[in-house]
Protein backbone atom coordinates (compact mmCIF):
# COMPACT_ATOMS: atom_id res chain seq x y z
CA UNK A 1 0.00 0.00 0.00
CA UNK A 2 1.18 3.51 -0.60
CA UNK A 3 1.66 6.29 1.72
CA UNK A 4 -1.10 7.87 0.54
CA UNK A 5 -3.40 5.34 0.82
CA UNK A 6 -2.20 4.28 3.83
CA UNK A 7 -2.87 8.09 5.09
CA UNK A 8 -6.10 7.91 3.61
CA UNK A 9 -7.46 4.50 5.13
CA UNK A 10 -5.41 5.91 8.61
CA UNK A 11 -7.59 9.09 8.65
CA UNK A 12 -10.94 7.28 7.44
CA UNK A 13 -10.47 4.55 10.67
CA UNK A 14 -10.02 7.58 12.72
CA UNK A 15 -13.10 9.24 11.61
CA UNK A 16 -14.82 6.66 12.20
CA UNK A 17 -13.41 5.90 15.76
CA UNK A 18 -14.48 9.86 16.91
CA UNK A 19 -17.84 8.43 15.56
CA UNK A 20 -17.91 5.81 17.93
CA UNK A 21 -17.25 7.68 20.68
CA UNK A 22 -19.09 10.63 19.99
CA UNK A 23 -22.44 8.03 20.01
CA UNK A 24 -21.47 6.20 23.42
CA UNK A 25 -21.14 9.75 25.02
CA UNK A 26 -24.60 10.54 23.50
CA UNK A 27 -25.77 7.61 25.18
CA UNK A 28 -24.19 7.87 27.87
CA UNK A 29 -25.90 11.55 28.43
CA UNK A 30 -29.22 10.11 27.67
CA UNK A 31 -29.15 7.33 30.49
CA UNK A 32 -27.35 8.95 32.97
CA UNK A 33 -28.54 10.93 35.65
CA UNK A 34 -25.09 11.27 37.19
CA UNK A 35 -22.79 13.69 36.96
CA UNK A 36 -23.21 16.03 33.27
CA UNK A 37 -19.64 17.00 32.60
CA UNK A 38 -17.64 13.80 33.91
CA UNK A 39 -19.92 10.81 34.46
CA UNK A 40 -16.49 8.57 36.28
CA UNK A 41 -18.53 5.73 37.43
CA UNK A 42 -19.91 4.91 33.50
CA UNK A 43 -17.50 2.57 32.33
CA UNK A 44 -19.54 3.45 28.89
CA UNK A 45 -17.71 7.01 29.64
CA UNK A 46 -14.18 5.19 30.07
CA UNK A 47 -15.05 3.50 26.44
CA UNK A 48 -15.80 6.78 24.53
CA UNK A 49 -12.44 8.68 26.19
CA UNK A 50 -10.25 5.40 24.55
CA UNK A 51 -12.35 5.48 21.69
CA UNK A 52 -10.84 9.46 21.31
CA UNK A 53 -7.52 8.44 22.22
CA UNK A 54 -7.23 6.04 19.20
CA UNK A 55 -9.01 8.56 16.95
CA UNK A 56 -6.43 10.88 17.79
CA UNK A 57 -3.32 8.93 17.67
CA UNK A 58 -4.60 7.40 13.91
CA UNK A 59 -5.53 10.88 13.09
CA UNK A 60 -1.71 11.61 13.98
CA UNK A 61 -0.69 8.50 12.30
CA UNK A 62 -2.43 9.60 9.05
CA UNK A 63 -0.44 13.16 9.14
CA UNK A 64 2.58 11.09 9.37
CA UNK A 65 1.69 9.49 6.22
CA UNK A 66 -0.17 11.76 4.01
CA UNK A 67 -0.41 15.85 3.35
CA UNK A 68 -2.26 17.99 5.79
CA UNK A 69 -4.71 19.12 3.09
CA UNK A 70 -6.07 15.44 2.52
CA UNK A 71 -6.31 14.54 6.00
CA UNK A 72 -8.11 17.20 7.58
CA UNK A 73 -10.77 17.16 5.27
CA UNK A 74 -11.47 13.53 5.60
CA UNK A 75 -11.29 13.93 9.56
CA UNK A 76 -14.64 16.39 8.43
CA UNK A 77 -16.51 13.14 7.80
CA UNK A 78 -16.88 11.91 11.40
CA UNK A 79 -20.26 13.45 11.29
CA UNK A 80 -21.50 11.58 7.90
CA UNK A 81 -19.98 8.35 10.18
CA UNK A 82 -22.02 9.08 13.04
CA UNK A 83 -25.53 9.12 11.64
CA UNK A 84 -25.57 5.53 10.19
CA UNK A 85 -23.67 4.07 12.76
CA UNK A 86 -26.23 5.39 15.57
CA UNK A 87 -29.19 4.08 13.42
CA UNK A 88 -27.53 0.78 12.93
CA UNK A 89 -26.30 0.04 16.78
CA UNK A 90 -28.74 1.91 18.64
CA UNK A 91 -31.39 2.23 16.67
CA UNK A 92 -31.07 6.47 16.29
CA UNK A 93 -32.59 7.33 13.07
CA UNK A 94 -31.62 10.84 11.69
CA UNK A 95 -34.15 12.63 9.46
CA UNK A 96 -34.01 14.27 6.13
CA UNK A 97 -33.00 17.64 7.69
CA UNK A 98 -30.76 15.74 9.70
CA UNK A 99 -28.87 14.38 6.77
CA UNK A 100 -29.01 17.63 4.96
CA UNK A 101 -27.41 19.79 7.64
CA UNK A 102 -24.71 16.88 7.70
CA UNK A 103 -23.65 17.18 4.50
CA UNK A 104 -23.24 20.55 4.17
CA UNK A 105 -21.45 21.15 7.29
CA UNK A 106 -18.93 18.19 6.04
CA UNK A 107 -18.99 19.78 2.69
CA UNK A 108 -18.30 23.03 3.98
CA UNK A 109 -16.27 22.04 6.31
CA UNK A 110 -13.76 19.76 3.72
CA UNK A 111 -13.82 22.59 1.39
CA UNK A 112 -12.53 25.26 3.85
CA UNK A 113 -10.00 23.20 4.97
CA UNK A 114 -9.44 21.70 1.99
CA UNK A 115 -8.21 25.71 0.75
CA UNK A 116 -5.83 26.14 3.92
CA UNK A 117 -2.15 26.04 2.34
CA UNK A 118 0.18 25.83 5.88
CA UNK A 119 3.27 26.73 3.42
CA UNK A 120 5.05 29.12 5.74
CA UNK A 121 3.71 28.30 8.76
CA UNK A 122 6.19 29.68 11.58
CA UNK A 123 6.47 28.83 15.39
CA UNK A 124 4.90 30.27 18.56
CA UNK A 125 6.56 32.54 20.74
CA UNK A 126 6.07 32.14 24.53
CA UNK A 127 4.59 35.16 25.28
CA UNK A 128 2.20 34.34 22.19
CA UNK A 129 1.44 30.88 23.10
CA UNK A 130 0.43 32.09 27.45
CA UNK A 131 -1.51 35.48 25.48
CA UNK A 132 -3.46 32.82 23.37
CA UNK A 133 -3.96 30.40 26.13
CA UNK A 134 -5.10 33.24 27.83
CA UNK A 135 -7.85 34.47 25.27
CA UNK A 136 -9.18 30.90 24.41
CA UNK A 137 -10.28 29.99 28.23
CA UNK A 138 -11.42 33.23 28.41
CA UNK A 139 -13.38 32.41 25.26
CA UNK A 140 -14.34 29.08 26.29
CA UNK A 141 -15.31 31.02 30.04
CA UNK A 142 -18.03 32.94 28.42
CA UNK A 143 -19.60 30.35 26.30
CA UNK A 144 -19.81 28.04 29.16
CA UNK A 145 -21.13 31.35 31.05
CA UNK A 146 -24.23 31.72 27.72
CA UNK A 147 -24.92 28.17 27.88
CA UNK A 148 -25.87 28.26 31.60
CA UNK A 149 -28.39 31.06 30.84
CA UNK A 150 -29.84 29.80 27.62
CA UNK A 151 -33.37 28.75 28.21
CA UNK A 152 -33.46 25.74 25.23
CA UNK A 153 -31.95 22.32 25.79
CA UNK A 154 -30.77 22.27 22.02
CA UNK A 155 -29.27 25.88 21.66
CA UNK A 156 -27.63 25.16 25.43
CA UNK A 157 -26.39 21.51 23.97
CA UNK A 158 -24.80 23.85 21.00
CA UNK A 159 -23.34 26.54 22.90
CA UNK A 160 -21.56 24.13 25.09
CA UNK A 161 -20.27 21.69 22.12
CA UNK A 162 -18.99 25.17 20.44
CA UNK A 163 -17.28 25.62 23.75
CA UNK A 164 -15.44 21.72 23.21
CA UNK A 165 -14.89 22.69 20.06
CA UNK A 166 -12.71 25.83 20.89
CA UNK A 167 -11.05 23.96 23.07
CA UNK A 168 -10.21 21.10 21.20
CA UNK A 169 -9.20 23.40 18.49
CA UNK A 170 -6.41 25.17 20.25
CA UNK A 171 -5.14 22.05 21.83
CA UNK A 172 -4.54 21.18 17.99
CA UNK A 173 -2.82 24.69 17.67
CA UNK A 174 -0.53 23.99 20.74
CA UNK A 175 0.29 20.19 19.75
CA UNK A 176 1.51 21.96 16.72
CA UNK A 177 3.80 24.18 18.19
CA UNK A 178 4.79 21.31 20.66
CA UNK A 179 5.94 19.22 18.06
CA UNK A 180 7.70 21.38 16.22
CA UNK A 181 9.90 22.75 19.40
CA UNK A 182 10.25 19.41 20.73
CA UNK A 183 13.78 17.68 20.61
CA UNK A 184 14.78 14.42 21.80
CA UNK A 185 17.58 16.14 23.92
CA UNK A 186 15.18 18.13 25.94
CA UNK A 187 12.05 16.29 26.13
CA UNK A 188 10.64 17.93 29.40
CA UNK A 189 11.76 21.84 28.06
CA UNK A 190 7.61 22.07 26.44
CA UNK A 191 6.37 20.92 29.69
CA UNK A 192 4.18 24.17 29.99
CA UNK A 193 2.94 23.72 26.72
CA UNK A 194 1.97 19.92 27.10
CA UNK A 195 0.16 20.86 30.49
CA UNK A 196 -1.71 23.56 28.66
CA UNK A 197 -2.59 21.65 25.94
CA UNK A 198 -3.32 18.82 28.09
CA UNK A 199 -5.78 21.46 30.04
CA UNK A 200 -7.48 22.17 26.65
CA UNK A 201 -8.02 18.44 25.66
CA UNK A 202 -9.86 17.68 29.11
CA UNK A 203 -11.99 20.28 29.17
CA UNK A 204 -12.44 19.61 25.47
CA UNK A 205 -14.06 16.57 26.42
CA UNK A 206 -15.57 17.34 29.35
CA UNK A 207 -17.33 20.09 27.60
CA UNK A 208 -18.65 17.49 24.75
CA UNK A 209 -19.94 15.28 27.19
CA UNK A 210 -22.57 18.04 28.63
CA UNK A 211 -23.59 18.98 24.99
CA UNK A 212 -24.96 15.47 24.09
CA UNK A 213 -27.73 16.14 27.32
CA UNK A 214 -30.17 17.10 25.87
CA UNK A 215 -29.72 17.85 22.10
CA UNK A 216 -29.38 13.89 20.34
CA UNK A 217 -25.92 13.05 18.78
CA UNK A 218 -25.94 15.01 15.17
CA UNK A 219 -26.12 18.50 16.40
CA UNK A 220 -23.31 18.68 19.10
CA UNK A 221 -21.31 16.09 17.31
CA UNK A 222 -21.39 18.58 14.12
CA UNK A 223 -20.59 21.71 15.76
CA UNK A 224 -17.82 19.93 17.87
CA UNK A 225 -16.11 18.39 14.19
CA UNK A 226 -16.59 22.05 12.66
CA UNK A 227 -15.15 24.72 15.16
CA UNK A 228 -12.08 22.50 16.15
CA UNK A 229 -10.64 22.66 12.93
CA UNK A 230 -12.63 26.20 12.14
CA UNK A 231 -10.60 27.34 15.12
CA UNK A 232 -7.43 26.02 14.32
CA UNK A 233 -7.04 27.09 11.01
CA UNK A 234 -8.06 30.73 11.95
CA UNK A 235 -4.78 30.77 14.32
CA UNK A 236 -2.84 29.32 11.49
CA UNK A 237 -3.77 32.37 9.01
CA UNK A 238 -3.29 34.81 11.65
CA UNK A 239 -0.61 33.44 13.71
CA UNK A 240 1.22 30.94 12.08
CA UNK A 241 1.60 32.67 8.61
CA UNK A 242 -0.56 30.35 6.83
CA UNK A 243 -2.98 31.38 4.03
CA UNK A 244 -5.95 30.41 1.43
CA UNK A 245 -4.84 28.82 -1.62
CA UNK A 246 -5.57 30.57 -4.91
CA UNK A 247 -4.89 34.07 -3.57
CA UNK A 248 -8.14 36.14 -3.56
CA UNK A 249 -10.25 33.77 -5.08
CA UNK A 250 -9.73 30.93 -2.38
CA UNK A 251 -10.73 33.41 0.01
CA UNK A 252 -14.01 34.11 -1.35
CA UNK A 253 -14.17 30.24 -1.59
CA UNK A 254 -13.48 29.66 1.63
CA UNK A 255 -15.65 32.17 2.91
CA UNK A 256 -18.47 30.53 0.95
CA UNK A 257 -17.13 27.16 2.43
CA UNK A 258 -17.35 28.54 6.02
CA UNK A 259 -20.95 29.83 5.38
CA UNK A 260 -22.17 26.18 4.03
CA UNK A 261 -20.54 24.69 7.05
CA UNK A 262 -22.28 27.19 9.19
CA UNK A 263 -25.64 26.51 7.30
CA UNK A 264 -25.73 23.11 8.49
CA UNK A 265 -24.93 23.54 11.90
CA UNK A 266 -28.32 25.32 11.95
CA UNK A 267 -29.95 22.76 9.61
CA UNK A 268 -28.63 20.06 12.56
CA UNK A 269 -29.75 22.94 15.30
CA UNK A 270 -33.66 23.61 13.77
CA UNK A 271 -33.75 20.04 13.58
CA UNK A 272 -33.26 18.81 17.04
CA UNK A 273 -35.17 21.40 18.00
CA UNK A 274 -38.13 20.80 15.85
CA UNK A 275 -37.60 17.24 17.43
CA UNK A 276 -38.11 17.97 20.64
CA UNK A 277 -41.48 18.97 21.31
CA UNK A 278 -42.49 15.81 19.78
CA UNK A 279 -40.66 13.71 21.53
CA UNK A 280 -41.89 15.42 24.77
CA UNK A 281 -45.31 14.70 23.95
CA UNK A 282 -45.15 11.50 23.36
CA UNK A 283 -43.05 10.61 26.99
CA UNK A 284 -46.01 12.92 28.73
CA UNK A 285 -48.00 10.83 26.74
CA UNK A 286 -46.94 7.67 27.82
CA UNK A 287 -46.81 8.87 31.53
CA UNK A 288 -50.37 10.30 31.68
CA UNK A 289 -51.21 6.57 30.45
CA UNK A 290 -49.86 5.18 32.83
CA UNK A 291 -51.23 7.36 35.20
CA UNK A 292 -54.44 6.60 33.80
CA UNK A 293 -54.37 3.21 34.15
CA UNK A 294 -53.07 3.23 37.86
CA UNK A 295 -55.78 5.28 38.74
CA UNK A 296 -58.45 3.17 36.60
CA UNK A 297 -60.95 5.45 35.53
CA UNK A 298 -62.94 5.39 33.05
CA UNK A 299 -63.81 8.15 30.53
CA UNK A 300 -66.71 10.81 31.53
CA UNK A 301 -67.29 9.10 35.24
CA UNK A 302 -66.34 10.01 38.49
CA UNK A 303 -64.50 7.90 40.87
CA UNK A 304 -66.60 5.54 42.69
CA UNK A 305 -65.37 3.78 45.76
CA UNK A 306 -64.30 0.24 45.64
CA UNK A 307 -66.17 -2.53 46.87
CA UNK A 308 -65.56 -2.86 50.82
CA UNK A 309 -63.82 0.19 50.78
CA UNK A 310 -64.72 2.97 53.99
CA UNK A 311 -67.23 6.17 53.27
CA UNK A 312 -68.09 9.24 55.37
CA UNK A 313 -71.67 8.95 56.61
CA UNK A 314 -72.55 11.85 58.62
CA UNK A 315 -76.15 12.87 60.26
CA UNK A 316 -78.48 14.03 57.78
CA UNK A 317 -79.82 17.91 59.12
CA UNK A 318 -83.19 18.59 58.60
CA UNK A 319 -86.69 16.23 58.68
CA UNK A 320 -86.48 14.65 55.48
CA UNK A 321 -88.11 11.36 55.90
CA UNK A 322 -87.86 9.95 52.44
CA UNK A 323 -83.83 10.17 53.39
CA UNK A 324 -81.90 8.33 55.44
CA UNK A 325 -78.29 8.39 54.56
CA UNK A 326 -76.10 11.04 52.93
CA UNK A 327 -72.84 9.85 51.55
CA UNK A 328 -69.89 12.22 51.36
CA UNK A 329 -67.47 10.25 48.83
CA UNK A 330 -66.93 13.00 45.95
CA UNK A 331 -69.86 12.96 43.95
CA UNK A 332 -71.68 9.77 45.13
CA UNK A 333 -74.65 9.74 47.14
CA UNK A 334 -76.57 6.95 48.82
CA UNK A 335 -80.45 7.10 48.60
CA UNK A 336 -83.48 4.71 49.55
């Protein structure tokens, strides 16, 4: 096999392995009623954080083996992944507008990075890497700040996954700069950098554990696989020196690109929340039937007491001789 391929079948296996995980976490926010943001005691949760682990290291593996502008595009199609694997395992069927807003944000997505050109990318200085640490948890601060305030489950679900996704995104940016300082003489000299970037990738995924509460898998998973590489490549143009291919003209494209991405997000947003009233009726449903039929009555009659059960039979005022007994059960009454 060639390196190419090899890169390509590397970064398709990861894709798929995000996939994975990203449905366990969905499920495991569905059935839990633990903990939101780091469920410990789920070994379910344990699964989806290895399941990451190997995505990332065959995402790494791929870059080893293949260009930057072929990988990262491909690692766009954990979403399209997701959708048939959750209908096919756990039975998580994704609708028309589901599958819509999917494909354009990977469209979008694989086209915008797909323009990125990291040709004279340059280092990070240390005062630039703590003043961009700095400014992404401050970022990340206020969107976990909206998402506490936002009233929907869905747009709260979104805000929070665009939260994981800033993290993840400049843990990429800061693995980057890792790397390329990193020597085999001094391995411990980007210690501060691997504990920052380490501080990224856990909240990262603590933050994309709350988002599936709440919202399904597609529209957290989507905005998640979007603004991590949305948010790298934005530090790249302005930090690292790299730029759109094609000059003016990528630009524009990638503009478009980033719009189509963006359209989808809401495609996956409107859906899920379209979605939800439906699904709430038909749980209240389910519990007023239930209700119903502890509380056996039947339709247009009052409750009647049960055989042998005990009624309130006070003294009757007044001479009325063609009564004897007055009843006080709700609306029954006892006459001879």
């Amino acid at each position: 096999m060639s390196p190419l391929m090899l890169s390509v079948a590397l970064a398709l296996a990861s894709a798929v392995a995000y996939a994975a995980a990203a449905i366990v976490q969905e499920r495991v926010a569905a059935s839990a009623a633990g903990p939101r943001y780091a469920p410990l005691r789920s070994p379910a949760w344990w699964v989806s954080v290895l399941l990451n682990g190997i995505g990332a290291t065959l995402h790494v593996a791929a870059l080893a083996y293949g260009p930057l502008s072929l990988v990262q595009p491909l690692g766009a199609l954990t979403i399209v992944f997701a959708l048939p694997m959750a209908a096919l395992f756990v039975g998580r069927r994704a609708g028309r507008r589901a599958w819509r807003g999917a494909l354009m944000a990977t469209v979008g997505l694989a086209g915008l990075l797909s323009l990125t050109s990291g040709a004279e990318a340059r280092s990070l200085s240390d005062g630039e890497r703590w003043l961009l640490a700095g400014a992404t948890f401050a970022a990340v601060a206020v969107l976990f700040t909206a998402a506490r305030v936002v009233g929907r489950s869905v747009l709260r679900s979104v805000v929070l996954a665009a939260a994981a996704g800033v993290a993840f995104g400049m843990a990429s940016v800061l693995t980057k700069s890792v790397a390329e300082e990193w020597t085999s003489t001094a391995p411990l000299a980007e210690w501060t950098g691997l504990l920052v970037l380490s501080a990224f990738a856990v909240t990262g995924l603590l933050l994309s554990q709350a988002s599936y509460r709440g919202a399904g898998l597609a529209a957290p998973l989507a905005t998640v696989t979007v603004v991590n590489p949305v948010v790298a490549a934005a530090v790249g143009v302005t930090l690292f020196g790299e730029s759109f291919r094609y000059g003016a003209a990528g630009t524009v494209a990638a503009l478009i690109c980033g719009a189509v991405a963006a359209g989808g997000l809401v495609q996956l947003t409107l859906d899920r929340m379209t979605a939800s009233p439906e699904s709430l009726s038909v749980s209240s449903a389910s519990s007023s039937a239930s209700s119903s039929d502890s509380t056996i009555a039947s339709d247009g009659d009052s409750p009647r007491p049960e055989v042998g059960q005990g009624v309130d039979v006070g003294a009757v005022p007044g001479t009325r001789p063609n009564l004897e007994v007055e009843v006080r059960s709700r609306a029954v009454a006892g006459r001879s």
